[in-house]
Protein backbone atom coordinates (compact mmCIF):
# COMPACT_ATOMS: atom_id res chain seq x y z
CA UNK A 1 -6.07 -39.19 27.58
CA UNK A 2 -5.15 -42.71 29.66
CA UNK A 3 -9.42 -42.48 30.71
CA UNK A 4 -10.13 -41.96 27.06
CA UNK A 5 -7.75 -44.70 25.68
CA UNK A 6 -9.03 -47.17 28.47
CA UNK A 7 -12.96 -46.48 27.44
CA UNK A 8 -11.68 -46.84 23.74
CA UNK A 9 -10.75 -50.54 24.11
CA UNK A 10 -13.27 -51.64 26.41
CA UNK A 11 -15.99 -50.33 23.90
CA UNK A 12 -13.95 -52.08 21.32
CA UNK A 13 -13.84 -55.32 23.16
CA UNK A 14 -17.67 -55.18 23.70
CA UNK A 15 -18.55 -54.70 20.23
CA UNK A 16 -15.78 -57.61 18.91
CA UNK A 17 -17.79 -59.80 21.63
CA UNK A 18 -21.03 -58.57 20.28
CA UNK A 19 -19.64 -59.25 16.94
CA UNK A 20 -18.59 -62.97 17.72
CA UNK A 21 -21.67 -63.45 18.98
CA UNK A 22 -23.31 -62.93 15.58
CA UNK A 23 -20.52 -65.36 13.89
CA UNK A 24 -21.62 -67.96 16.10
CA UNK A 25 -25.20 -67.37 16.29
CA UNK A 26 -24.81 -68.05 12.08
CA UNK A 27 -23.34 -70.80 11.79
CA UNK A 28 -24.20 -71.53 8.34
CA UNK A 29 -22.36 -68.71 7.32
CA UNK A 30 -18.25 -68.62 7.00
CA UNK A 31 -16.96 -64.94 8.57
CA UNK A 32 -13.60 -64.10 7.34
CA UNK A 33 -11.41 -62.02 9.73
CA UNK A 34 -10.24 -59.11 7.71
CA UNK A 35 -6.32 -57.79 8.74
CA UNK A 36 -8.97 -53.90 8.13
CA UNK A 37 -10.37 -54.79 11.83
CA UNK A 38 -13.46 -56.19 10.63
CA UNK A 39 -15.74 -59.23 9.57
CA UNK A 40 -17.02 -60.20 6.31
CA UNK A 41 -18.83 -62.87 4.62
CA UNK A 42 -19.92 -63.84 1.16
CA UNK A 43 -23.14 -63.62 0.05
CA UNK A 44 -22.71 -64.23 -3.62
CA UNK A 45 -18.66 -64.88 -4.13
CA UNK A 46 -17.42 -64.88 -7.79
CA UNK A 47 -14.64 -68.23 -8.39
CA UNK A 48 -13.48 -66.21 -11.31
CA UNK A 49 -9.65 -65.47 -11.38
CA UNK A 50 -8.68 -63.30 -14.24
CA UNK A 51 -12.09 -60.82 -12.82
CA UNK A 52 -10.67 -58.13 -10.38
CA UNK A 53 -10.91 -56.43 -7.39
CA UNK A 54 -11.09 -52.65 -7.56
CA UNK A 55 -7.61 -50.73 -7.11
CA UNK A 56 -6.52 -47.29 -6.40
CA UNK A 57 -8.50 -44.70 -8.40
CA UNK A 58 -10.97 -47.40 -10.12
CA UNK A 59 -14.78 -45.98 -9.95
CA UNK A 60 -17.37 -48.74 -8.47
CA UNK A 61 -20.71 -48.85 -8.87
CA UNK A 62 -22.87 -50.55 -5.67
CA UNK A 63 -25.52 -50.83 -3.61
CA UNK A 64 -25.67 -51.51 0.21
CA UNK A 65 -27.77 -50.95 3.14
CA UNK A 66 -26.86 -50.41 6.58
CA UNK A 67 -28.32 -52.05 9.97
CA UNK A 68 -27.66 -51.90 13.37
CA UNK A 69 -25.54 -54.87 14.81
CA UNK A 70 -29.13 -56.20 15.80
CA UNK A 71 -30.25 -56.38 12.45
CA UNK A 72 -32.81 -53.19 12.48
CA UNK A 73 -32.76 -51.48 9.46
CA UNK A 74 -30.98 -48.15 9.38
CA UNK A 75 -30.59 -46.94 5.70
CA UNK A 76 -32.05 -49.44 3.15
CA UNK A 77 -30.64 -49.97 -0.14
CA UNK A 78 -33.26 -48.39 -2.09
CA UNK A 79 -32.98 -45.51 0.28
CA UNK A 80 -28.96 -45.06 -0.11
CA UNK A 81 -29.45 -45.68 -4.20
CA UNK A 82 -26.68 -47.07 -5.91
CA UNK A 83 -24.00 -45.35 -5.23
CA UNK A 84 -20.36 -44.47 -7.18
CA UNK A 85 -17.01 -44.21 -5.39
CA UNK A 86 -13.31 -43.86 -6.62
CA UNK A 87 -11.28 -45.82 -4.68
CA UNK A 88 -9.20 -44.21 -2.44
CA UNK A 89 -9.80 -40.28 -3.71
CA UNK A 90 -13.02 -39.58 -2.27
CA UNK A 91 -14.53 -39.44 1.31
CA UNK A 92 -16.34 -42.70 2.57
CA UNK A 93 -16.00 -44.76 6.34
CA UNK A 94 -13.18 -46.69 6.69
CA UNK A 95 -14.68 -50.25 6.79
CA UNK A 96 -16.61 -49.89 3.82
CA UNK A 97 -13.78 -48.33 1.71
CA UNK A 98 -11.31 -51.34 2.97
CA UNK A 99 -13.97 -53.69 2.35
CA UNK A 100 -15.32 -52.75 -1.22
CA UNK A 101 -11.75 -53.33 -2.27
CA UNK A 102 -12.21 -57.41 -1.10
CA UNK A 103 -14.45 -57.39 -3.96
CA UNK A 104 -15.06 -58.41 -7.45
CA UNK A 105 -17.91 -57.34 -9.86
CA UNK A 106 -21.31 -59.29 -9.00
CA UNK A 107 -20.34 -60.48 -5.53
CA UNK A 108 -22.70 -59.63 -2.60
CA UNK A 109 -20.98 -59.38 0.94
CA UNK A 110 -22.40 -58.96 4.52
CA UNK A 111 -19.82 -56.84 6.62
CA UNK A 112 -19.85 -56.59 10.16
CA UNK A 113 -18.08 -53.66 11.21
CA UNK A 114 -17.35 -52.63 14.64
CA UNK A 115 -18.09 -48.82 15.34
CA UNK A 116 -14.78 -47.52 15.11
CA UNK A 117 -14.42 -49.06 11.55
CA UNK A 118 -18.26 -47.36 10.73
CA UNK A 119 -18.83 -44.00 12.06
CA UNK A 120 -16.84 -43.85 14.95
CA UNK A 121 -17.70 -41.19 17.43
CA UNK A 122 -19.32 -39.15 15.85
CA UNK A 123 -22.23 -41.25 13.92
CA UNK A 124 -23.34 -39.71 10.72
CA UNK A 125 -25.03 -36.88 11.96
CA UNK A 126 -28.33 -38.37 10.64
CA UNK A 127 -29.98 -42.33 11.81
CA UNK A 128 -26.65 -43.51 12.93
CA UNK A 129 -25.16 -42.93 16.44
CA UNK A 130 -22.22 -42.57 17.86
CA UNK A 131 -20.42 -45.58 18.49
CA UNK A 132 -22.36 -47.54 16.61
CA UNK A 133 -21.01 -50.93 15.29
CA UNK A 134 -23.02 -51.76 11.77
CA UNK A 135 -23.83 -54.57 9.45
CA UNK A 136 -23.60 -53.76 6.10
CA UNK A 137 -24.65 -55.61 2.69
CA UNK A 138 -23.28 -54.72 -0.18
CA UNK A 139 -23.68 -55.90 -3.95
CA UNK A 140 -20.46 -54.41 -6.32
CA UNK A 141 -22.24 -53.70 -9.43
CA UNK A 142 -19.00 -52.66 -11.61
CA UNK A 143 -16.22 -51.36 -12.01
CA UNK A 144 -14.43 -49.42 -13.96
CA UNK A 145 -10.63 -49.22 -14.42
CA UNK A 146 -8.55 -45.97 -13.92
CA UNK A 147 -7.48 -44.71 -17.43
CA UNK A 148 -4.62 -42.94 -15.93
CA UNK A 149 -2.75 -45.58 -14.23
């Protein structure tokens, strides 16, 4: 377990280097550090107060592709479709379900996840490894409150 824990954080440390590297490398672009473990910045931000960001049980509507932390193209958005989620009740990676939750209806964000925050070990059994740390852009179409709050 102590060989295991030790290879967990010095993957973890590569990919957050790998990570800062990007930040820097776009410097025209302002990274937010999320307290979810990962990186995020907007695209398209909404200034609008009284619009909200999606809560526990609320259904969102979005699109979003996936690339490798080099930028190749994994899943593209019109591959993945636009997809529906309820917050919090159904399965989806952790980064992604922290991070659609940062948003409000019409904003487009670029997340940088690092692997364990994506697919962790395991990969999705499909295009994406294990280990993998991702970048991810994603456009939150709409949302619709939970009736039953």
């Amino acid at each position: 377990i102590d060989a295991s824990v030790e290879r967990n954080k010095k993957m973890n440390s590569k990919e957050h280097i790998l990570i800062k590297k990007i930040i820097q490398q776009q410097k025209d672009t302002k990274y937010i550090a999320s307290a979810h473990g990962f990186w995020y910045a907007y695209k398209t931000k909404i200034e609008v107060d009284s619009l909200k960001t999606p809560k526990f049980g609320d259904v969102v509507n979005y699109n979003y592709n996936v690339k490798a932390i080099n930028g190749a193209v994994i899943y593209t958005t019109e591959e993945l479709k636009p997809q529906t989620y309820v917050i919090d009740k159904e399965e989806l990676f952790t980064g992604l379900r922290e991070g659609l939750k940062l948003m409000k209806t019409g904003e487009t964000v670029t997340f940088l996840f690092p692997s364990q925050k994506a697919y962790g070990y395991y990969g999705d059994g499909d295009k994406i490894g294990r280990n993998t740390p991702l970048i991810c852009e994603v456009t939150l179409n709409a949302i619709s409150e939970n009736q039953h709050n």
